[in-house]
C-alpha atoms as a PDB file:
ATOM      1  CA  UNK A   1      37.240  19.207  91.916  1.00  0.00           C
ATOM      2  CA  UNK A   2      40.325  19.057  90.420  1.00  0.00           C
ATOM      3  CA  UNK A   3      42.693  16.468  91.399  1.00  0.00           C
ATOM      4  CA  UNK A   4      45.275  18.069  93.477  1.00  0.00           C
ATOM      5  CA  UNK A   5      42.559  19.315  95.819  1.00  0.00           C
ATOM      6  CA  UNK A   6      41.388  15.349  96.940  1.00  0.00           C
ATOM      7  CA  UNK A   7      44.744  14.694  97.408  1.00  0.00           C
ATOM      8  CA  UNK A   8      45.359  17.283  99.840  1.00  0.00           C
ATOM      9  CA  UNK A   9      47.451  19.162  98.502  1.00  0.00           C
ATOM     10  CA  UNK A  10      47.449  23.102  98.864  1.00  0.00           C
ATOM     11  CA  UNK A  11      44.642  24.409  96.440  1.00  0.00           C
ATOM     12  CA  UNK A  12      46.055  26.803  94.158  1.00  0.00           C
ATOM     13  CA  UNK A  13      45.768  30.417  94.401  1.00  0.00           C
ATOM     14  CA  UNK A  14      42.716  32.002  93.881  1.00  0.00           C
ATOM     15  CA  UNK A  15      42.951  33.570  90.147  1.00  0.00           C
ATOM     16  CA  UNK A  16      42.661  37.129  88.389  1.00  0.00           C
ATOM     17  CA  UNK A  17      38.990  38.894  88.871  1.00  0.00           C
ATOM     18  CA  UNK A  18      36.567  39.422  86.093  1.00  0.00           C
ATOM     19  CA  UNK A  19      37.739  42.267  83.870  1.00  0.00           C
ATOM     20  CA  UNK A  20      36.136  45.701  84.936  1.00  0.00           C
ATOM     21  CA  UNK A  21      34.015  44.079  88.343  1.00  0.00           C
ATOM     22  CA  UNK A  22      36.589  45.006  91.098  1.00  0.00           C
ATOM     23  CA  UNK A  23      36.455  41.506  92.834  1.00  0.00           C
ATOM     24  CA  UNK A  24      32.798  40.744  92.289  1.00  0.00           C
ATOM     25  CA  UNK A  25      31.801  37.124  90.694  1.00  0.00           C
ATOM     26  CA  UNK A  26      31.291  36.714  87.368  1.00  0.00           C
ATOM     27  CA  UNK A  27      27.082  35.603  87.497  1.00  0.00           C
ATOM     28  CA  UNK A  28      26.443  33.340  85.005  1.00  0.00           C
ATOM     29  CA  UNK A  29      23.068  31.967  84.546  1.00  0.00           C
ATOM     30  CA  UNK A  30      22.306  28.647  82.199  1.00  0.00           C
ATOM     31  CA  UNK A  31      19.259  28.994  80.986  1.00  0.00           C
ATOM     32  CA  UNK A  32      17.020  25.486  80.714  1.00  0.00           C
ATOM     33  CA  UNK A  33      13.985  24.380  79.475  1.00  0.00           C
ATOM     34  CA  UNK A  34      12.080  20.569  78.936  1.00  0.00           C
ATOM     35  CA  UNK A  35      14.105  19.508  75.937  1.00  0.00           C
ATOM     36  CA  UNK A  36      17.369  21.494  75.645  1.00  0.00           C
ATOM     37  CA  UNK A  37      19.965  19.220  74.572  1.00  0.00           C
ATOM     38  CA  UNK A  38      22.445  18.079  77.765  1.00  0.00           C
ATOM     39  CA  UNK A  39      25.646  18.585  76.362  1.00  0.00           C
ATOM     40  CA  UNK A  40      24.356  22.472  75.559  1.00  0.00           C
ATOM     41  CA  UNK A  41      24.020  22.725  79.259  1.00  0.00           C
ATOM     42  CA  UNK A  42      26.506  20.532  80.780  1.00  0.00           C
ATOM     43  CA  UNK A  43      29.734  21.245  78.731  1.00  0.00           C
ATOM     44  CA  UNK A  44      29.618  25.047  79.643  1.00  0.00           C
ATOM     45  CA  UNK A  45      28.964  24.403  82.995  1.00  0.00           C
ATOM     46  CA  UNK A  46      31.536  22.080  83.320  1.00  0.00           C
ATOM     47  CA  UNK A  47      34.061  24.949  82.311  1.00  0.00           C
ATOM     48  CA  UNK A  48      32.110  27.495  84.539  1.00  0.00           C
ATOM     49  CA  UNK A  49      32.856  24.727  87.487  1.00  0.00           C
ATOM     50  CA  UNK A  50      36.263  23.830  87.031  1.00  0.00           C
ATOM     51  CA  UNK A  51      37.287  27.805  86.490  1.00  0.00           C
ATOM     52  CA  UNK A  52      35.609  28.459  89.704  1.00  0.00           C
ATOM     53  CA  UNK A  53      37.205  25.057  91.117  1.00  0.00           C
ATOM     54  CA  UNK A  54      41.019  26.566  90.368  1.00  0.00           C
ATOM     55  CA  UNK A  55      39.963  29.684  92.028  1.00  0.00           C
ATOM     56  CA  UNK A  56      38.419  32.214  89.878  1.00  0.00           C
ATOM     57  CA  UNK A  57      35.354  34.014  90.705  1.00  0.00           C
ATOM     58  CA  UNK A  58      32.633  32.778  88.912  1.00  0.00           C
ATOM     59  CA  UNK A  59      29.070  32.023  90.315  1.00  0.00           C
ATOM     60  CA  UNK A  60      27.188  29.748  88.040  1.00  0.00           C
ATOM     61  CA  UNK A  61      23.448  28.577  88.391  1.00  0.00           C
ATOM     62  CA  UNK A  62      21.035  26.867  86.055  1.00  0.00           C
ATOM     63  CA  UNK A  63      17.517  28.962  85.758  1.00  0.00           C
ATOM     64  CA  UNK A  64      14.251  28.156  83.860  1.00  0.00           C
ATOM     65  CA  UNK A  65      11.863  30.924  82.522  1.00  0.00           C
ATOM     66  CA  UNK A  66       9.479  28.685  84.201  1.00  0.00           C
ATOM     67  CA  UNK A  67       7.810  28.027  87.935  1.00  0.00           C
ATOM     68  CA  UNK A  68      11.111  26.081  89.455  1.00  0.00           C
ATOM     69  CA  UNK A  69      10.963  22.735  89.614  1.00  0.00           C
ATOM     70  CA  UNK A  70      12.048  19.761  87.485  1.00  0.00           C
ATOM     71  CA  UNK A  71      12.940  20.191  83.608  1.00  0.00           C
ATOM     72  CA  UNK A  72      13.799  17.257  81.359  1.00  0.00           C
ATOM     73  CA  UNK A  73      16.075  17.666  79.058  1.00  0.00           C
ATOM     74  CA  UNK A  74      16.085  15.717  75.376  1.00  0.00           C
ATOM     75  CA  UNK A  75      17.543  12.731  76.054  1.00  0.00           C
ATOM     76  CA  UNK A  76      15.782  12.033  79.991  1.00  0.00           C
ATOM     77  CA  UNK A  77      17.818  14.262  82.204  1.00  0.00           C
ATOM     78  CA  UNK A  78      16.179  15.371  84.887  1.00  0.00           C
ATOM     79  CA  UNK A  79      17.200  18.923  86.080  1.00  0.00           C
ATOM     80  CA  UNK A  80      15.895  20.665  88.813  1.00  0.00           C
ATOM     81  CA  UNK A  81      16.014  23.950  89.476  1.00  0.00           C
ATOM     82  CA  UNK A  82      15.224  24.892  92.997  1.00  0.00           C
ATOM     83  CA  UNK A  83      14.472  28.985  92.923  1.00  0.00           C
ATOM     84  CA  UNK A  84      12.805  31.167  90.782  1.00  0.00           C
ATOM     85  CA  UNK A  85      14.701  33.250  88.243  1.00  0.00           C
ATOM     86  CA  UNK A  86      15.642  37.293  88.181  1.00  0.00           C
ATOM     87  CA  UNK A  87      17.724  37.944  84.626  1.00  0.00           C
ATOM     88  CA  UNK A  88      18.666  41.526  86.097  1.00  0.00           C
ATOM     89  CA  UNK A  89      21.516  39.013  88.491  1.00  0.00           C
ATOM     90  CA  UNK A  90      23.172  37.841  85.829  1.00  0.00           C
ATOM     91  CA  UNK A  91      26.673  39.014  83.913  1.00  0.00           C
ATOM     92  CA  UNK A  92      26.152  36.252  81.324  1.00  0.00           C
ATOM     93  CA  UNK A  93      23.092  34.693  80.533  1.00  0.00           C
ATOM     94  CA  UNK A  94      24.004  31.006  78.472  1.00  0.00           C
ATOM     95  CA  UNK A  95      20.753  30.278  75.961  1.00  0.00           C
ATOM     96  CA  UNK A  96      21.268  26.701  75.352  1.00  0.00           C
ATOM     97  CA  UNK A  97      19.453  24.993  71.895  1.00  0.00           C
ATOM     98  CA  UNK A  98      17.330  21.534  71.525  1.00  0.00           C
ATOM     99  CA  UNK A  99      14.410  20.802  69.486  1.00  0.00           C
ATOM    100  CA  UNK A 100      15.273  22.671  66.226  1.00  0.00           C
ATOM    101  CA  UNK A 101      13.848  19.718  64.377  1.00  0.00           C
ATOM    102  CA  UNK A 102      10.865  19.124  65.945  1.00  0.00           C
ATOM    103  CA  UNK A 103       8.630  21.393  65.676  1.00  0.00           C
ATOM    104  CA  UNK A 104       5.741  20.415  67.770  1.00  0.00           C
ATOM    105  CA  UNK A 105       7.496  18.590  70.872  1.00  0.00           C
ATOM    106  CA  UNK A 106       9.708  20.196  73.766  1.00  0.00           C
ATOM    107  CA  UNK A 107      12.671  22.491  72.878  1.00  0.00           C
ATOM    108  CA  UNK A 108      13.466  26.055  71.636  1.00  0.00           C
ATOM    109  CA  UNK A 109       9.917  26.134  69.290  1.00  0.00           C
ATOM    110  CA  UNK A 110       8.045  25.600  72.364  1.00  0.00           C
ATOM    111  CA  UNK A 111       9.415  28.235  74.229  1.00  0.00           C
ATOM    112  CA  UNK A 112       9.167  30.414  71.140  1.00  0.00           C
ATOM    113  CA  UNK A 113       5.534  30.044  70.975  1.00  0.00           C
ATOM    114  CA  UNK A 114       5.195  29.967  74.967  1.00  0.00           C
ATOM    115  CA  UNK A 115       6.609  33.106  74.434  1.00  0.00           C
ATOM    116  CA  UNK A 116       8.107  33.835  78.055  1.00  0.00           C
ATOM    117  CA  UNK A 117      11.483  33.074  77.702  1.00  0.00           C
ATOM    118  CA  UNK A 118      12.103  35.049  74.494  1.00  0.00           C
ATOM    119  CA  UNK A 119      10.502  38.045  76.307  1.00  0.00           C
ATOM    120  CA  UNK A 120      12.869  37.474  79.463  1.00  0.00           C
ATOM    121  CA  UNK A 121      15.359  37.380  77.073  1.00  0.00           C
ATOM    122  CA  UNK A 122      14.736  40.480  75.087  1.00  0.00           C
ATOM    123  CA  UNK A 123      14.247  42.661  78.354  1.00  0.00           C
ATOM    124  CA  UNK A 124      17.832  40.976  80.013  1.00  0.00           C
ATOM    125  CA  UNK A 125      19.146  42.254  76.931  1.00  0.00           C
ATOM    126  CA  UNK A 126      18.645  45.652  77.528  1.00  0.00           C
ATOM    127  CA  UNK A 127      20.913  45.447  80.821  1.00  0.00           C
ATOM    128  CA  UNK A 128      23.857  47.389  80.928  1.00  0.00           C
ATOM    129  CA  UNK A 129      27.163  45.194  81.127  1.00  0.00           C
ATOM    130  CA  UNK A 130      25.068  41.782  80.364  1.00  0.00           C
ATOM    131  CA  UNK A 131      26.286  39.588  77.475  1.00  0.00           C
ATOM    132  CA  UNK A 132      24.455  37.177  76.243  1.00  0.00           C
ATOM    133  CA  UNK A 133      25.633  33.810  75.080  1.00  0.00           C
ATOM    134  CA  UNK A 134      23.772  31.351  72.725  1.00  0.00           C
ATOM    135  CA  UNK A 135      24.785  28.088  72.082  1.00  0.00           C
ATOM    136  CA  UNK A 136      23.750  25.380  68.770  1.00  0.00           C
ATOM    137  CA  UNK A 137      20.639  26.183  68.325  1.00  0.00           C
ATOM    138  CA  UNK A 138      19.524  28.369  71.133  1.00  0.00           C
ATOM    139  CA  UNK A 139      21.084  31.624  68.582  1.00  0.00           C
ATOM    140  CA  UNK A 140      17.392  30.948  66.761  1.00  0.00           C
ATOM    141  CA  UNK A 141      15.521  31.220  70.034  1.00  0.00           C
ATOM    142  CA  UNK A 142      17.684  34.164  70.574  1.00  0.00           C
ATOM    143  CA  UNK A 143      16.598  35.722  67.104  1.00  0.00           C
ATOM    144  CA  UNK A 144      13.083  35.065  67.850  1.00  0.00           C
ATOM    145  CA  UNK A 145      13.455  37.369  70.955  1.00  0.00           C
ATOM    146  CA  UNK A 146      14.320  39.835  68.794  1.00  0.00           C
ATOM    147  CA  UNK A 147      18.001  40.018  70.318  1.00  0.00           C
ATOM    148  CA  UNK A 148      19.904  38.897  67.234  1.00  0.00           C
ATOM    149  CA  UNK A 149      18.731  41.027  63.959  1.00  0.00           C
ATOM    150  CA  UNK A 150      21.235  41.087  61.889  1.00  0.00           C
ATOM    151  CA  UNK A 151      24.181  40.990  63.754  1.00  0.00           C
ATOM    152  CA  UNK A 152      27.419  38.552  63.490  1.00  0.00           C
ATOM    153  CA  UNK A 153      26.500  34.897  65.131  1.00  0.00           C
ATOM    154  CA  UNK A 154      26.564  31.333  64.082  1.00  0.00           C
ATOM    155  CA  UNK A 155      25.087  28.444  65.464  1.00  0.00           C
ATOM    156  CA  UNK A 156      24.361  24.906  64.614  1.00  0.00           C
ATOM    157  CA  UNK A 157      25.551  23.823  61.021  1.00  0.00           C
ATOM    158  CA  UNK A 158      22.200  22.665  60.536  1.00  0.00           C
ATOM    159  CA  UNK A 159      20.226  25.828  61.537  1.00  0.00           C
ATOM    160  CA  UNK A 160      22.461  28.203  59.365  1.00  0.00           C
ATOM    161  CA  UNK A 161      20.427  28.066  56.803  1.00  0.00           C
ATOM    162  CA  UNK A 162      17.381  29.427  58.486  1.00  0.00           C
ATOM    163  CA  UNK A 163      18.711  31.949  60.626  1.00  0.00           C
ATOM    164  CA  UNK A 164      20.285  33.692  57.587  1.00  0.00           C
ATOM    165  CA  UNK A 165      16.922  33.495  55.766  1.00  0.00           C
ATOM    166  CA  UNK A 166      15.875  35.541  59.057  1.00  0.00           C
ATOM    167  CA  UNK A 167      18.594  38.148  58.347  1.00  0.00           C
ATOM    168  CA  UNK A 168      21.361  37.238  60.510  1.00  0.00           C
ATOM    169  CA  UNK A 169      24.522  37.402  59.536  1.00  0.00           C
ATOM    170  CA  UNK A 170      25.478  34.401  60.072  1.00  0.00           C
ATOM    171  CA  UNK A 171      29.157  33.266  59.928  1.00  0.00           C
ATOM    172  CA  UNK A 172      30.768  29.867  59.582  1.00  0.00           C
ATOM    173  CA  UNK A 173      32.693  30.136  62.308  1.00  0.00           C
ATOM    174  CA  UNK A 174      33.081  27.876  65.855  1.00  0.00           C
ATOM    175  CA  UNK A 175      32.631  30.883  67.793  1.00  0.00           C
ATOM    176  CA  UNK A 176      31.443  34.536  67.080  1.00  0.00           C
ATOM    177  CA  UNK A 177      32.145  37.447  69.178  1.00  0.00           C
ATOM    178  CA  UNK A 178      30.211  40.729  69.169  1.00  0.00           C
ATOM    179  CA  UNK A 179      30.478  42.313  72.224  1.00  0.00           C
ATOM    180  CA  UNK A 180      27.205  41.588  74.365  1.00  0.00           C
ATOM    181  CA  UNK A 181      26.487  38.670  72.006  1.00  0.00           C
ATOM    182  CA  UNK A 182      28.583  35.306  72.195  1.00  0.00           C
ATOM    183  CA  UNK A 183      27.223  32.878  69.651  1.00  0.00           C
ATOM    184  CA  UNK A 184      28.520  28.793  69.580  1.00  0.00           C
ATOM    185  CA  UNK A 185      28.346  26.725  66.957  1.00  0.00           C
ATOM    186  CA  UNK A 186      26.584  23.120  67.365  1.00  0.00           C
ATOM    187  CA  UNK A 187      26.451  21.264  70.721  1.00  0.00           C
ATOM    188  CA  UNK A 188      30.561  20.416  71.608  1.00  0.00           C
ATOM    189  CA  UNK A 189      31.375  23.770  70.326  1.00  0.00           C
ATOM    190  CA  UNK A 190      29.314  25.006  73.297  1.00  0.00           C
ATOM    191  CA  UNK A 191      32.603  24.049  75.386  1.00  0.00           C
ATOM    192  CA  UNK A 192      34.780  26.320  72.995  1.00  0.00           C
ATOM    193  CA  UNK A 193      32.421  29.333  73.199  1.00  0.00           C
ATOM    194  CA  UNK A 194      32.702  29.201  77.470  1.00  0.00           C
ATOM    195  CA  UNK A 195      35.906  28.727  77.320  1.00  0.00           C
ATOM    196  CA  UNK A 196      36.450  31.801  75.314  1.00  0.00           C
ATOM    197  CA  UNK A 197      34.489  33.448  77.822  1.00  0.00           C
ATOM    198  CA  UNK A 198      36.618  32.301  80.304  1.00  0.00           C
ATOM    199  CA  UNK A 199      39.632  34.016  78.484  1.00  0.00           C
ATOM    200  CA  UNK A 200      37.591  37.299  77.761  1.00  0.00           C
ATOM    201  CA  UNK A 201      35.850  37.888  81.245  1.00  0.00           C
ATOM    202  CA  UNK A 202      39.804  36.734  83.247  1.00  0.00           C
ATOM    203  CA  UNK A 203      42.612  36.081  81.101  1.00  0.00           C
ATOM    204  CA  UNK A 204      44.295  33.709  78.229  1.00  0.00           C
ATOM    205  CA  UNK A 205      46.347  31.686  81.018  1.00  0.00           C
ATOM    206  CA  UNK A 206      42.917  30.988  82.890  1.00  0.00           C
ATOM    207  CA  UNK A 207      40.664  29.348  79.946  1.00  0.00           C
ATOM    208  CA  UNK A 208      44.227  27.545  79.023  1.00  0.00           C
ATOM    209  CA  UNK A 209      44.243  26.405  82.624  1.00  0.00           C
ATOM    210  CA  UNK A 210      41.181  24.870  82.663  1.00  0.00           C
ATOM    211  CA  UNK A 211      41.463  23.848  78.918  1.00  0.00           C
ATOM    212  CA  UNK A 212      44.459  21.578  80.527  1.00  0.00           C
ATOM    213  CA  UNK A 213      41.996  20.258  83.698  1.00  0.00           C
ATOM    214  CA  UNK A 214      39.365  19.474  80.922  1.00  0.00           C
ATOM    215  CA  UNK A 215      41.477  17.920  78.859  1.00  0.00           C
ATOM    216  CA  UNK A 216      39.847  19.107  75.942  1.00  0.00           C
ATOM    217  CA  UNK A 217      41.056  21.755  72.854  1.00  0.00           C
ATOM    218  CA  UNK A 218      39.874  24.341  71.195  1.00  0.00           C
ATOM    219  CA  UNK A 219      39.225  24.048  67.487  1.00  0.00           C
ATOM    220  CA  UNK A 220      37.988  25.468  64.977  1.00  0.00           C
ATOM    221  CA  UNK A 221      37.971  29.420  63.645  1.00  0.00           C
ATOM    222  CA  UNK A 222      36.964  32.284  66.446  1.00  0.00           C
ATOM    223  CA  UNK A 223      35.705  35.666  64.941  1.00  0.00           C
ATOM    224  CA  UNK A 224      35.875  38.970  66.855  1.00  0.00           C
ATOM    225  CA  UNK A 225      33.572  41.748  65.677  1.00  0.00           C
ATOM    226  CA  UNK A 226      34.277  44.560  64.894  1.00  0.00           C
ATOM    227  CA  UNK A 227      37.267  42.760  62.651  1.00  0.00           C
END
């Protein structure tokens, strides 16, 4: 909560809608799974919470592909996730990464060869109005739901390599937006890409507001498609 709320002071005024939903929330869904990488989960949700904190309306919730329950995340963070998951809620589903370079324990090659959360993925994509947003290396699980193809995205520096041997096109950027697909580059850059969302889905002086709150600023090169 930000500080001037604890201290009693007025909270400030409630801020613009989402673009194009009247005064609806902006749903945002975070998808986990037993060893996605924290900082893939908590950094956007941190911006999701303080942008809600200073008033905007944004509804963010962490979801599994799994039965709900408990999910550990890479480095022993327990997660819970209370209620069982419907993708057809969601404006923004977040695809974190974790596990790219182990192939045989928890993390993203897992669920690609469990095979449920790819297909979850590749049916939310057909919603109208959804946009998806992946995040390190959660773009490769993306691409292995078939969402990705060849369209503009980047990811983890360290995962570039292979998803452009898959056919992506695959730019060296921090952030790549193209349209229903939001693609982050590795782990902190996660924070950029939601707070880009944050000026796409409101406005410029929201994501700066809570860029302030955060204390935290944007680097690094943001591509639009089409350019």
């Amino acid at each position: 909560m930000p500080e001037a709320n604890r201290s009693g002071n007025t909270p400030p005024p409630a801020g613009p809608a989402p673009r194009g939903r009247g005064n609806d929330a902006l749903r945002i869904h975070i998808v986990v799974f037993d060893g996605v990488e924290e900082l893939d989960v908590f950094g956007p949700l941190q911006v999701f919470g303080a942008t809600a904190a200073m008033g905007s309306p944004v509804d963010f919730r962490l979801v599994t592909a799994g039965r709900p329950g408990p999910v550990r995340a890479r480095f022993g963070t327990r997660i819970d996730v209370p209620d069982p998951w419907n993708p057809s809620d969601a404006d923004v589903i977040v695809v974190p990464g974790g596990g790219f370079r182990r192939t045989d324990g928890p993390g993203i090659w897992a669920e690609i060869k469990d095979g449920q959360l790819p297909r979850l993925l590749r049916e939310a994509a057909g919603h109208a109005n959804l946009t998806l947003y992946g995040l390190c290396t959660g773009v490769v699980l993306l691409h292995a739901a078939g969402v990705v193809g060849t369209r503009p995205c980047t990811t983890h520096a360290g995962a570039r390599p292979h998803l452009r041997d898959q056919g992506a096109d695959v730019r060296d950027a921090r952030v790549v937006d193209d349209g229903n697909l939001v693609s982050a580059g590795g782990v902190s850059a996660g924070i950029d890409g939601a707070l880009h969302l944050m000026e796409r889905e409101f406005d410029s002086e929201t994501a700066k507001r809570t860029e302030r709150y955060l204390e935290f600023e944007r680097t690094g090169t943001v591509v639009v498609t089409p350019e």
